[in-house]
N, C-alpha and C. Protein backbone atom coordinates (compact mmCIF):
# COMPACT_ATOMS: atom_id res chain seq x y z
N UNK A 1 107.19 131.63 84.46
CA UNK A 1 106.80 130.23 84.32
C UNK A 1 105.27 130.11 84.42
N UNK A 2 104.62 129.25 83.76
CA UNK A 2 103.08 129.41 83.64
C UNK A 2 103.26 128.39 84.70
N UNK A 3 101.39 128.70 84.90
CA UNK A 3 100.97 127.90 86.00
C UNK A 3 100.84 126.52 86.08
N UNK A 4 100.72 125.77 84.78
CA UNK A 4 100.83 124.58 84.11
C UNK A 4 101.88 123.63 84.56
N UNK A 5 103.05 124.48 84.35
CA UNK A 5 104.62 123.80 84.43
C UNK A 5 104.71 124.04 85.58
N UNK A 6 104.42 125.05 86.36
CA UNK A 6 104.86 124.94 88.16
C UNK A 6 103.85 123.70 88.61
N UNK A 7 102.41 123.48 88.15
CA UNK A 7 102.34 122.51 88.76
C UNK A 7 102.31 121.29 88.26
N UNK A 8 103.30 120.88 86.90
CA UNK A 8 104.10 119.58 86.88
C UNK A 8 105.19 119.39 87.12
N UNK A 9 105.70 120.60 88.00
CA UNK A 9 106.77 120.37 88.74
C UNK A 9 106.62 119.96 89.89
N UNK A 10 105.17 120.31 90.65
CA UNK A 10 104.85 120.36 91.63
C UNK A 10 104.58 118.94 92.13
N UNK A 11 103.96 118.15 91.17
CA UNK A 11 103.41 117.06 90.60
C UNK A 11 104.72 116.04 90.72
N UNK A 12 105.56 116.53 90.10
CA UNK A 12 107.18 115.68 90.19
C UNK A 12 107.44 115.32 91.11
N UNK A 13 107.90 116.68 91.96
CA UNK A 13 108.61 117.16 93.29
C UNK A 13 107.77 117.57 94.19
N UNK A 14 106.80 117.17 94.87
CA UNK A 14 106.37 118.03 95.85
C UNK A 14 107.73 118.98 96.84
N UNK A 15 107.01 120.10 96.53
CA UNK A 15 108.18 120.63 97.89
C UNK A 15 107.44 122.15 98.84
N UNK A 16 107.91 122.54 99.56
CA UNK A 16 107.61 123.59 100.47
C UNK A 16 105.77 123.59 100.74
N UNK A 17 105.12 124.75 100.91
CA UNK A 17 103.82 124.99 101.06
C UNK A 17 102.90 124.13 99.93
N UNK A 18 103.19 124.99 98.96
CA UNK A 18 102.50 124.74 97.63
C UNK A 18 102.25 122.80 97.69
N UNK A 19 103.64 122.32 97.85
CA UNK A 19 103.91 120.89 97.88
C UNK A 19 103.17 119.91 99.05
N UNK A 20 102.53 121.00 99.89
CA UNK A 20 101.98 119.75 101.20
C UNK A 20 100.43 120.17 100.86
N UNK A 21 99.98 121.67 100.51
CA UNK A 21 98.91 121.77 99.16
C UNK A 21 98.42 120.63 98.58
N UNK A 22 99.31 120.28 97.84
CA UNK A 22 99.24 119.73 96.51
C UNK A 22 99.08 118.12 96.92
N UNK A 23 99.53 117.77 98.17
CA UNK A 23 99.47 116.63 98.45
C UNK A 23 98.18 116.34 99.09
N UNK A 24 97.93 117.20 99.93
CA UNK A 24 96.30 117.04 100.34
C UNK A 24 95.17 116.81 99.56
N UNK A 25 95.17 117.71 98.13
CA UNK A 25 94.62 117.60 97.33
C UNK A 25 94.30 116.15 96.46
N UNK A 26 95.61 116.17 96.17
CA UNK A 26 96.06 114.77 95.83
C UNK A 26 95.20 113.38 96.38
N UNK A 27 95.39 113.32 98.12
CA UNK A 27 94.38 112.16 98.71
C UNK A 27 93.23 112.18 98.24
N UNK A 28 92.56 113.59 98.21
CA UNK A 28 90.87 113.41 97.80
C UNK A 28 90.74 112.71 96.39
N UNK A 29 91.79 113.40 95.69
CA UNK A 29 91.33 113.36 94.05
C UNK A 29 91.72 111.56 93.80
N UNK A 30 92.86 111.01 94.80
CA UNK A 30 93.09 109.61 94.56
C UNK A 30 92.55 108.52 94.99
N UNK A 31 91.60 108.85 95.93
CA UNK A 31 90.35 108.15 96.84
C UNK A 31 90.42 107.07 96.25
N UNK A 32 89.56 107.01 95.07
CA UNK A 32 89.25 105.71 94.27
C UNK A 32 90.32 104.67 94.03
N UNK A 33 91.25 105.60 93.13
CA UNK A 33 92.68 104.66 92.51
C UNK A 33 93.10 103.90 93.78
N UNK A 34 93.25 104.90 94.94
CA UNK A 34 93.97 103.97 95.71
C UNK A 34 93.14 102.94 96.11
N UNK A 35 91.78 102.74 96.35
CA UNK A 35 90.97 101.67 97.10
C UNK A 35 90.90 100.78 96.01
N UNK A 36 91.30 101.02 94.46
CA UNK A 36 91.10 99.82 93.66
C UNK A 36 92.50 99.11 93.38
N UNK A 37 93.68 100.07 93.93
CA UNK A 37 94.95 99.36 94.05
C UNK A 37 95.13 99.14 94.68
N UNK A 38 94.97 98.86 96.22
CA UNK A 38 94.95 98.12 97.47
C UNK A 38 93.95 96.61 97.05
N UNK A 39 93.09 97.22 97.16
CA UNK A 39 92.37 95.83 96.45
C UNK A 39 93.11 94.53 95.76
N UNK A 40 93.74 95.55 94.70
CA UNK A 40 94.47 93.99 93.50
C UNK A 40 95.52 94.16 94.70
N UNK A 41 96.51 94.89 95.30
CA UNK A 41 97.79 94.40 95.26
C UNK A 41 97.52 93.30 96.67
N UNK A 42 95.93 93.15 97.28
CA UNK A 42 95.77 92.47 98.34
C UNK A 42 96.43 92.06 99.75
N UNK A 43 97.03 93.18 100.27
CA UNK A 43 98.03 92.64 101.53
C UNK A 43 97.81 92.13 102.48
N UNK A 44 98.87 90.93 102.77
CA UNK A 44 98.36 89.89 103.55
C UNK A 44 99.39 89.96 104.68
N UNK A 45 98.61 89.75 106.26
CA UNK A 45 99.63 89.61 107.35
C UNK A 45 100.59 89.03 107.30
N UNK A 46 101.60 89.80 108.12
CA UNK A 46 103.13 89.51 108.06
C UNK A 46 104.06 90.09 106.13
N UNK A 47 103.28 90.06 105.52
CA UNK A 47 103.95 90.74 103.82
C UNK A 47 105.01 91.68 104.61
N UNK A 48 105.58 91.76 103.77
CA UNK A 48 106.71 93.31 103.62
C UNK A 48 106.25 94.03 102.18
N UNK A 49 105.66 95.27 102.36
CA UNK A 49 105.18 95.88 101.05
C UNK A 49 105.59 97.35 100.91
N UNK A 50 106.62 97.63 99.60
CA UNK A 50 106.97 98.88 99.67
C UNK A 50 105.82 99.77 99.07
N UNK A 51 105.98 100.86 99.51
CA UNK A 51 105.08 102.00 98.69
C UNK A 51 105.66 102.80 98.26
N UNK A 52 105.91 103.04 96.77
CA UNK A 52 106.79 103.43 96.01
C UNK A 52 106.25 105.02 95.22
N UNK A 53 107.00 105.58 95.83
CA UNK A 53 106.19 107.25 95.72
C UNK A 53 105.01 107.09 96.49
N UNK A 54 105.54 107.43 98.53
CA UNK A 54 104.25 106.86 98.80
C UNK A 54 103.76 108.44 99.53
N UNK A 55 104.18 109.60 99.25
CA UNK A 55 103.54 111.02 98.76
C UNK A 55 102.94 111.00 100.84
N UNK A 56 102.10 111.38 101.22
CA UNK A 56 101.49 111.51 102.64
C UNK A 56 101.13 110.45 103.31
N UNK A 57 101.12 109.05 102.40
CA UNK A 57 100.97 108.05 103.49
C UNK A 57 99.41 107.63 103.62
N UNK A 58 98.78 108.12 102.45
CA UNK A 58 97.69 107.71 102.53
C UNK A 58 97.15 106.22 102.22
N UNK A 59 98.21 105.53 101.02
CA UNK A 59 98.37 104.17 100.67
C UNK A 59 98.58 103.02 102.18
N UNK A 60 99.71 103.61 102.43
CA UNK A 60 100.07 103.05 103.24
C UNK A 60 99.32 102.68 104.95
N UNK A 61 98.61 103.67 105.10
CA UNK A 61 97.68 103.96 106.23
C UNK A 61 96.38 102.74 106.00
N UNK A 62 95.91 102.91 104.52
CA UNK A 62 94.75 102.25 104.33
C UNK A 62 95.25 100.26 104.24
N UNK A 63 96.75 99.96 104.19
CA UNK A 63 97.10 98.98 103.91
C UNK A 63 97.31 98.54 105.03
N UNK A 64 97.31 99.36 106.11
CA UNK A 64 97.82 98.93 107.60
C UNK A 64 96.20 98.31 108.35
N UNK A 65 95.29 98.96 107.65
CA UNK A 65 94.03 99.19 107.79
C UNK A 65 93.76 97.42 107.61
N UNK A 66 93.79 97.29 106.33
CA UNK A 66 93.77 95.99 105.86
C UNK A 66 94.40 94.50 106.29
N UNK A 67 95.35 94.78 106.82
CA UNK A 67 96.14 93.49 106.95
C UNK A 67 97.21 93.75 108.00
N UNK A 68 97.85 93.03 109.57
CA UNK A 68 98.89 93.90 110.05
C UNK A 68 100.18 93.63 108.97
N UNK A 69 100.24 93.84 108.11
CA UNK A 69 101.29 93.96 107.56
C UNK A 69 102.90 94.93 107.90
N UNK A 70 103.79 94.95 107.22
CA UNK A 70 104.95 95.64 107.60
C UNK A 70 105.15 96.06 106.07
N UNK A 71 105.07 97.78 106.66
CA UNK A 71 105.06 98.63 105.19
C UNK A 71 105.80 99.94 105.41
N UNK A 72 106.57 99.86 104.46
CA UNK A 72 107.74 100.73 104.18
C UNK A 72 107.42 101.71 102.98
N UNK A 73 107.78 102.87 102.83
CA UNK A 73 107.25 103.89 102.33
C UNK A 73 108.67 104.93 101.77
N UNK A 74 108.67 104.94 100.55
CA UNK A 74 110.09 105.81 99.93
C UNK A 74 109.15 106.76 98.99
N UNK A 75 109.83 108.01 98.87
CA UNK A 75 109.84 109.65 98.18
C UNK A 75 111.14 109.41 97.73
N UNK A 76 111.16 110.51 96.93
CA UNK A 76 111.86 111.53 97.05
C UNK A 76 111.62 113.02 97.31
N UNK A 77 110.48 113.49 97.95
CA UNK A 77 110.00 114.29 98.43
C UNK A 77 110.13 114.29 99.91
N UNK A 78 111.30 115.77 100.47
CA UNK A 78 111.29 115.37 102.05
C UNK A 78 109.71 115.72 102.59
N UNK A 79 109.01 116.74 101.74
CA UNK A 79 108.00 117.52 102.12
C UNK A 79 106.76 116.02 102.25
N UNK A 80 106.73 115.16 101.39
CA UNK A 80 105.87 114.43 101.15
C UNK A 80 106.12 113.26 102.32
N UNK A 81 107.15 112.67 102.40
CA UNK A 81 107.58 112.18 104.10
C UNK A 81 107.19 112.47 105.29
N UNK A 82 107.73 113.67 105.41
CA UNK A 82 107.50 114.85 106.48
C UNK A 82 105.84 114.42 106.94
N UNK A 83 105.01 114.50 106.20
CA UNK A 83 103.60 114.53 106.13
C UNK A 83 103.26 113.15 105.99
N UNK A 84 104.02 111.98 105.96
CA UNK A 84 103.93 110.45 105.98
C UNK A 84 103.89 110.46 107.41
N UNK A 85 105.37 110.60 108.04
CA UNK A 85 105.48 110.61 109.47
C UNK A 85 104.96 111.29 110.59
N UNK A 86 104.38 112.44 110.16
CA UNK A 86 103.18 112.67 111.03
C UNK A 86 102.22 111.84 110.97
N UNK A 87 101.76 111.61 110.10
CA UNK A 87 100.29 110.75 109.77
C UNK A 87 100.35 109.18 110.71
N UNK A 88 101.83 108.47 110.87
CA UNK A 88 101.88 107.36 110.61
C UNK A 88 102.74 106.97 111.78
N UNK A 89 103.88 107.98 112.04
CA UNK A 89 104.73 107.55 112.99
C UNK A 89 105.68 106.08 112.89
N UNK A 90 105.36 105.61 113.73
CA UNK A 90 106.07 104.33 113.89
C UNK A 90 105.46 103.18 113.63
N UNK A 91 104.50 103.51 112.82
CA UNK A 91 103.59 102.40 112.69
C UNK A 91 104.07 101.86 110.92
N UNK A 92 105.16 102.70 110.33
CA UNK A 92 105.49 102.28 109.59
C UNK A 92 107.03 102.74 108.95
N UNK A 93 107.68 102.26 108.06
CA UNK A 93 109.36 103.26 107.72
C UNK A 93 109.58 103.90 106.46
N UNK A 94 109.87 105.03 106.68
CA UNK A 94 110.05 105.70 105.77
C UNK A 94 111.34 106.19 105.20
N UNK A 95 111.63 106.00 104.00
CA UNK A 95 113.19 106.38 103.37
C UNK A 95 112.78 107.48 102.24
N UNK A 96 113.90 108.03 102.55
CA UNK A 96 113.74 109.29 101.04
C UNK A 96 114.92 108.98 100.30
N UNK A 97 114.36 108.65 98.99
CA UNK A 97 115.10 108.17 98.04
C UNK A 97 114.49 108.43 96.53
N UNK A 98 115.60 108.30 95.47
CA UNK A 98 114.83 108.09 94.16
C UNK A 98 114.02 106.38 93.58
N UNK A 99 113.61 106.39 93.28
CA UNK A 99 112.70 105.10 92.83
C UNK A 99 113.66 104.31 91.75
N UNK A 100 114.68 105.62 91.06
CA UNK A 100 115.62 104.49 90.34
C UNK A 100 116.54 103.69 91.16
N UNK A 101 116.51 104.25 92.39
CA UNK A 101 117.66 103.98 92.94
C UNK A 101 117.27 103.66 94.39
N UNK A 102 116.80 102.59 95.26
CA UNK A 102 116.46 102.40 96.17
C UNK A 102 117.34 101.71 96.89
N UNK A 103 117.55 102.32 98.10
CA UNK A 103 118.35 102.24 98.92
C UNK A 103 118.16 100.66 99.88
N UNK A 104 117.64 99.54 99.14
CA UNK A 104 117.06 98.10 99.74
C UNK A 104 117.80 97.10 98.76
N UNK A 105 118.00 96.36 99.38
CA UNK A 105 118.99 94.86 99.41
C UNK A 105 117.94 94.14 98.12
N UNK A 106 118.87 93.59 96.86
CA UNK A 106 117.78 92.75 96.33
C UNK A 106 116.63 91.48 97.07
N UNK A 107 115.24 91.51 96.64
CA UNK A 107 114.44 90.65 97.08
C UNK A 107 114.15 90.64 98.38
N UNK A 108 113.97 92.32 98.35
CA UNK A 108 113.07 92.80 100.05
C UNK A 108 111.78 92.45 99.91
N UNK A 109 110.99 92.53 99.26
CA UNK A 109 109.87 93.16 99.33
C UNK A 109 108.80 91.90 98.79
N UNK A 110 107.79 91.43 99.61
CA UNK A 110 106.79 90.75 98.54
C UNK A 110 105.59 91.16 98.13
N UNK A 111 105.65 92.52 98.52
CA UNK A 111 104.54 93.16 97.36
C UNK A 111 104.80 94.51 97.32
N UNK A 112 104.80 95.07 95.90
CA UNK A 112 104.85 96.77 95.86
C UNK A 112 104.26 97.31 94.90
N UNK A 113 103.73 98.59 95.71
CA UNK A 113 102.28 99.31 95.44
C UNK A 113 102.92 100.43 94.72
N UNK A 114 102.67 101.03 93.62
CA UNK A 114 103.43 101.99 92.58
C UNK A 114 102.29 102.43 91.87
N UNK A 115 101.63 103.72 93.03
CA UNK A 115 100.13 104.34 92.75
C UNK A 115 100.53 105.78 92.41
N UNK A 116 99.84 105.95 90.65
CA UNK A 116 100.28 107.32 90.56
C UNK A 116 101.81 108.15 90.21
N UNK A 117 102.45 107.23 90.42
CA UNK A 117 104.36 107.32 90.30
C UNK A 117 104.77 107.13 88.86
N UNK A 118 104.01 105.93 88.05
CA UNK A 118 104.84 105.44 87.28
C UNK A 118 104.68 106.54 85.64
N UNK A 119 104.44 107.94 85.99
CA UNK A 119 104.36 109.16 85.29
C UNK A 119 105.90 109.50 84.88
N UNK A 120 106.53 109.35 85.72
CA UNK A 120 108.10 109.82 86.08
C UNK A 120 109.27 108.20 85.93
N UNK A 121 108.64 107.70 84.96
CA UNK A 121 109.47 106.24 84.87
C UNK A 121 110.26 106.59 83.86
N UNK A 122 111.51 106.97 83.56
CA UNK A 122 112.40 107.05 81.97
C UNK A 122 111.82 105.67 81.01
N UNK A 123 112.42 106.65 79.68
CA UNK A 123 112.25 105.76 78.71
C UNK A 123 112.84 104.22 78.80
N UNK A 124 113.98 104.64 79.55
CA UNK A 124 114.25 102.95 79.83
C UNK A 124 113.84 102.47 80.92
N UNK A 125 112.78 102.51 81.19
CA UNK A 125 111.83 101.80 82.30
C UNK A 125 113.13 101.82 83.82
N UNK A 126 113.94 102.82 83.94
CA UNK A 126 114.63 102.59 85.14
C UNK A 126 114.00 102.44 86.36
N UNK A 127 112.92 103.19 86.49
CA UNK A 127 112.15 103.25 88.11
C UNK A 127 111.38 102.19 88.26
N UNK A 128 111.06 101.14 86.70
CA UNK A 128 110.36 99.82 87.18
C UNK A 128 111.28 98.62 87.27
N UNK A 129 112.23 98.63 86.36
CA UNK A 129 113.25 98.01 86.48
C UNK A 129 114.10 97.68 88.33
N UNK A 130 114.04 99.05 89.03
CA UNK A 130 114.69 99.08 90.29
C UNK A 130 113.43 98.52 91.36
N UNK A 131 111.87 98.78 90.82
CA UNK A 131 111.25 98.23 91.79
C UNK A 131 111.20 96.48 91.70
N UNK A 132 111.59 95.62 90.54
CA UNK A 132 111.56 94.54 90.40
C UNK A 132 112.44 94.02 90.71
N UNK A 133 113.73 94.82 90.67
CA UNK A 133 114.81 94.37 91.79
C UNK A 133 114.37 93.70 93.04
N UNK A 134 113.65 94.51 93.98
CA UNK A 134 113.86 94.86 95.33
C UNK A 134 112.39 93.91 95.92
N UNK A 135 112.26 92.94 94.77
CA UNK A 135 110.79 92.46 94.95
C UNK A 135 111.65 90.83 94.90
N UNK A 136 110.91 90.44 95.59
CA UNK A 136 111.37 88.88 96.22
C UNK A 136 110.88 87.70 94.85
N UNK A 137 111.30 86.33 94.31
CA UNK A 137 110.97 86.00 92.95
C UNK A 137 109.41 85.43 93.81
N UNK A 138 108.62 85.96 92.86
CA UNK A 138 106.63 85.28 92.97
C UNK A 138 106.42 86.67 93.28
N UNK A 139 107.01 87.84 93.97
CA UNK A 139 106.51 88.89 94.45
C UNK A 139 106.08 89.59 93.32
N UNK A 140 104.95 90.46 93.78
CA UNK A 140 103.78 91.08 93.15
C UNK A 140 103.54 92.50 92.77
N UNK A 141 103.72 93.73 91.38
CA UNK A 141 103.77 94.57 91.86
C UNK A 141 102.52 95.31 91.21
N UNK A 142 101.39 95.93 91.81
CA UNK A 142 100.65 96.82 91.20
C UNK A 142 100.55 98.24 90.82
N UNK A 143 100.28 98.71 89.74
CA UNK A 143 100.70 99.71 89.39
C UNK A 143 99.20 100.63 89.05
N UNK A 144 99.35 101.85 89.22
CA UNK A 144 97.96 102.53 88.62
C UNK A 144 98.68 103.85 87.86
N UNK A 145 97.65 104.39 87.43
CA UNK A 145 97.84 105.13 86.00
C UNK A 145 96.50 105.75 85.69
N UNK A 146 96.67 107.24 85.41
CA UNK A 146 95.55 107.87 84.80
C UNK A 146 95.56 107.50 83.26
N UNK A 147 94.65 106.88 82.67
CA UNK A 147 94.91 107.07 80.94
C UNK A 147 95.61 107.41 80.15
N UNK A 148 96.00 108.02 79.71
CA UNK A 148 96.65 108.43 78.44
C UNK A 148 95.26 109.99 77.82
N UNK A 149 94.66 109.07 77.63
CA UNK A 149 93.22 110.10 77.04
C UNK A 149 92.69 110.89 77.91
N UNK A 150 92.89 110.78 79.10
CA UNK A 150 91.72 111.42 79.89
C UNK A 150 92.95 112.28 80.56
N UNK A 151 94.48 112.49 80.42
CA UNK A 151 95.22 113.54 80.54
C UNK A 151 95.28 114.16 79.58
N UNK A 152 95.17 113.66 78.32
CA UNK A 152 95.47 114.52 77.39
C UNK A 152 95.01 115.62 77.19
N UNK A 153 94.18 115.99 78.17
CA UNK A 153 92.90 117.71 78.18
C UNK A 153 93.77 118.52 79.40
N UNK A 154 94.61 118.01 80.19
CA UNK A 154 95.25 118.62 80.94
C UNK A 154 96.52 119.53 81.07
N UNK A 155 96.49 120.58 81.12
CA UNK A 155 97.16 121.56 80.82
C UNK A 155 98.90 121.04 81.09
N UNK A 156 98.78 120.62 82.59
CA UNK A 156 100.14 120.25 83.08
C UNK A 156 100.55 118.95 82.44
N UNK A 157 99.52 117.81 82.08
CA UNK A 157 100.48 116.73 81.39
C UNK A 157 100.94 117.12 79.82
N UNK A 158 101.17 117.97 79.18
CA UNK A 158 101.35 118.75 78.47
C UNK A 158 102.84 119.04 78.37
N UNK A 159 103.50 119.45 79.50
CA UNK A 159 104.50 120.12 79.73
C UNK A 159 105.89 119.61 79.73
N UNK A 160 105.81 118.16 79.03
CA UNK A 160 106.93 117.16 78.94
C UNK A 160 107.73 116.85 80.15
N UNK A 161 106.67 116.41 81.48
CA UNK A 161 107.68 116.25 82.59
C UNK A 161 106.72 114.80 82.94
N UNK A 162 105.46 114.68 82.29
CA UNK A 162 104.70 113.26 82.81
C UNK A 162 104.90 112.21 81.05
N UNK A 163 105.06 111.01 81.48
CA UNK A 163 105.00 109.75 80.56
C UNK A 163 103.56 109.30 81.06
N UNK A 164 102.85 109.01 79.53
CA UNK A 164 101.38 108.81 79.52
C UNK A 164 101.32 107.49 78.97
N UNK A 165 100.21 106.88 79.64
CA UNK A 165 100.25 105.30 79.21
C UNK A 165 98.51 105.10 78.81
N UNK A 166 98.50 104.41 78.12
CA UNK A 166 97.30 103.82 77.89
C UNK A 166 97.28 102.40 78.40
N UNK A 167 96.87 101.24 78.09
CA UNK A 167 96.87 99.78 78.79
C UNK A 167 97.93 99.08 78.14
N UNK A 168 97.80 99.27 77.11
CA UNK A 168 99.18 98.45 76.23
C UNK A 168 100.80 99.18 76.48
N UNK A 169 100.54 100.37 77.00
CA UNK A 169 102.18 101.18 77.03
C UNK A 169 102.50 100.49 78.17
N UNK A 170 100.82 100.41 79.52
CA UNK A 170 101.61 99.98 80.96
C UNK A 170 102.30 98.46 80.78
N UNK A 171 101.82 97.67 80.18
CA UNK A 171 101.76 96.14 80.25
C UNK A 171 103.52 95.89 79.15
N UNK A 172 103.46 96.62 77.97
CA UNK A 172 104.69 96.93 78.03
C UNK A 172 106.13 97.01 78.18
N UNK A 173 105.61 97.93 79.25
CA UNK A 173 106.55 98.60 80.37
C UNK A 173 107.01 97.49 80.78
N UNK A 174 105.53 97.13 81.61
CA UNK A 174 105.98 96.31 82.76
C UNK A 174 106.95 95.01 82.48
N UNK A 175 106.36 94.16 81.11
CA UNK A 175 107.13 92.91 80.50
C UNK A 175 108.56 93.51 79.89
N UNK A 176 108.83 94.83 79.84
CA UNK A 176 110.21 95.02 79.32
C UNK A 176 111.51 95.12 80.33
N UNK A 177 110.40 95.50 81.21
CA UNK A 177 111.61 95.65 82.71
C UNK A 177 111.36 94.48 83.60
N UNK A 178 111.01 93.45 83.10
CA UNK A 178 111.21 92.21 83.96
C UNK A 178 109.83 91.50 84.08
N UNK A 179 108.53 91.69 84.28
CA UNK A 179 107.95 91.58 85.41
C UNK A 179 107.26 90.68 83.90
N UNK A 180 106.63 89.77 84.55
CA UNK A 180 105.40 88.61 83.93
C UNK A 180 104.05 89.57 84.23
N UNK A 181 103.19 89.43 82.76
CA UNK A 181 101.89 90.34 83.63
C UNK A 181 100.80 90.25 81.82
N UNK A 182 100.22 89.23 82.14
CA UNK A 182 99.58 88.80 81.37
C UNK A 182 98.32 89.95 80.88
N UNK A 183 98.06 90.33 80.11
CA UNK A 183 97.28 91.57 79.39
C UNK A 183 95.94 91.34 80.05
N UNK A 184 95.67 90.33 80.30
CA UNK A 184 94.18 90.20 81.12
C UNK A 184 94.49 90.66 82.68
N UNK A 185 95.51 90.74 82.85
CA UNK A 185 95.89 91.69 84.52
C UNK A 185 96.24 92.82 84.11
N UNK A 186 95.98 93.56 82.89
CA UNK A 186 95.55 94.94 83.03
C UNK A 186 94.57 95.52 82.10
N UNK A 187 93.75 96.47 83.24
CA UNK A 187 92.10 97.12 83.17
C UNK A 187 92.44 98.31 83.34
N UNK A 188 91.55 98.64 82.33
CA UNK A 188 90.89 100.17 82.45
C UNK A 188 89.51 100.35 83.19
N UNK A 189 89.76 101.15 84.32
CA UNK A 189 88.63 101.39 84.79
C UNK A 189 88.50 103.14 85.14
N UNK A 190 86.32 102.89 85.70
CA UNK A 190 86.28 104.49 85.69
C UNK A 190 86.49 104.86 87.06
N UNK A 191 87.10 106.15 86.88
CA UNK A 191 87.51 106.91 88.14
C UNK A 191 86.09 107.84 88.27
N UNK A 192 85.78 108.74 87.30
CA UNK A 192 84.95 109.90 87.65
C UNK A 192 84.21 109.64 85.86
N UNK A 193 83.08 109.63 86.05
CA UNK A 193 82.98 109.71 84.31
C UNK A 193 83.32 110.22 82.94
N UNK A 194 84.24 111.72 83.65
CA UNK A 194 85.28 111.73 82.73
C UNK A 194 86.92 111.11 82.31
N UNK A 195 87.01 110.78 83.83
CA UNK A 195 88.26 110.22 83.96
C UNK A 195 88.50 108.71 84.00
N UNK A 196 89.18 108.28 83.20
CA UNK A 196 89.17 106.72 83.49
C UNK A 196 91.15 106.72 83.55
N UNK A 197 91.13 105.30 84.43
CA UNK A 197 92.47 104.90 84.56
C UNK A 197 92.97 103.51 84.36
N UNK A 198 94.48 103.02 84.64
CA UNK A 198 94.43 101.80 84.25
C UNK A 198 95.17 101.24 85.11
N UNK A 199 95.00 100.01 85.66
CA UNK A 199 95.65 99.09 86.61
C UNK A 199 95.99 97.96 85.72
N UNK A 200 97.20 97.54 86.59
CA UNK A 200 97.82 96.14 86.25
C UNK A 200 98.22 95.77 87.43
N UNK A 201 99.03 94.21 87.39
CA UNK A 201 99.44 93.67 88.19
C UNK A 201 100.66 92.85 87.87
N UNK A 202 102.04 92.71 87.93
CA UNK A 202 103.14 91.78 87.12
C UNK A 202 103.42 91.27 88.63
N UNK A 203 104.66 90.30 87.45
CA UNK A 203 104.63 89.84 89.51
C UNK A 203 106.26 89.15 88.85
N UNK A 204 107.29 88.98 89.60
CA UNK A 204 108.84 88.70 88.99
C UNK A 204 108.79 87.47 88.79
C-alpha cells in the first residue's frame, strides 16, 4: 500500500500510533480553520453545540474558551476521543459514533461545528443530512473545507477516499440536505498562501 492511501486512510480513520500522530499534526496544520470557524459558528452561553468529527478536542477546548457553553463532541475514532478526554475530561461529552448516524434525539443541538469532516460526506449528503437532524429549527451549522484546488496537488486526496468541494459544491450540499444558506454565507478564504479554504454557514 503506498504511503498516500495509508494516509487517507489515516485521514478517514484515525487509529493506533500513526492515528494520535496524525492528530497532533492535524491541530497545528488546522490553527487557522478552526479560529475562523469558531468565529462564524459564534458560541453563546448556555448553547448546546455538537462537534462533529471533533478528532482531539481542539475545537471544542477553544469553544469552551469562548463562551461557558455545553459542548458535546462525536468520532468515530476511539483513538481520536481517547485524546479528546484526556485533553478535556469532564468539562465536556464525548460519544463515538458515525456522523451518519448519531446517536442524539432530533433537535439537540443549537449550533454545530463540522471542521474538516465534511471530506467523508456520501454522495447523498448522509452525514449532513443527520447533522440537520439533530439541530434544533433556527439552529446553525458551520462547516469548513480545504478547496477543491489547493488539494488537488495532494497526493492522498487523490486516492478516492476524500469528496472535494469548491464554494458552490459546499453551498450545494448544504441546500440539498436541508439547511437554508444563502451563497453570500459562503467564503473562500486564505489559510497559508498556497492554501486557501472555504466556509459557510446554513442554519435549518
Amino acid at each position: 500500500m503506498t504511503f498516500a492511501r495509508q494516509l487517507a486512510q489515516q485521514l478517514a480513520h484515525p487509529s493506533g500510533m500513526a492515528g494520535r500522530v496524525l492528530g497532533s499534526a492535524m491541530d497545528v496544520v488546522n490553527r487557522r480553520p478552526l479560529s475562523l470557524a469558531v468565529d462564524m459558528l459564534a458560541p453563546a452561553p448556555g448553547e448546546a453545540i455538537l462537534d462533529a468529527g471533533c478528532g482531539t478536542g481542539a475545537a471544542m477546548a477553544e469553544m469552551l474558551v469562548r463562551a461557558p457553553c455545553r459542548v458535546t463532541g462525536v468520532d468515530a475514532s476511539e483513538t481520536m476521543l481517547l485524546a479528546a478526554r484526556r485533553k478535556l475530561g469532564s468539562k465536556v461529552t464525548c460519544a463515538q459514533a458515525s456522523l451518519e448516524d448519531l446517536p442524539f434525539d432530533d433537535a439537540s443541538f443549537d449550533a454545530v461545528l463540522a471542521l474538516n469532516v465534511l471530506y467523508f460526506n456520501d454522495a447523498g449528503n448522509g452525514m449532513l443530512r443527520s447533522l440537520h437532524r439533530v439541530l434544533r429549527p433556527g439552529g446553525r451549522l458551520v462547516a469548513y473545507v480545504t478547496d477543491r484546488d489547493s488539494m488537488a496537488g495532494w497526493s492522498f486526496a487523490r486516492e478516492g477516499l476524500h469528496r472535494l468541494y469548491d464554494a458552490d459544491a459546499l453551498h450545494d450540499a448544504l441546500v440539498a440536505s436541508g439547511f437554508a444558506c444563502e451563497r453570500g454565507k459562503v467564503h473562500e478564504v486564505a489559510i497559508t498562501r498556497s492554501v486557501r479554504g472555504v466556509i459557510a454557514c446554513g442554519r435549518r
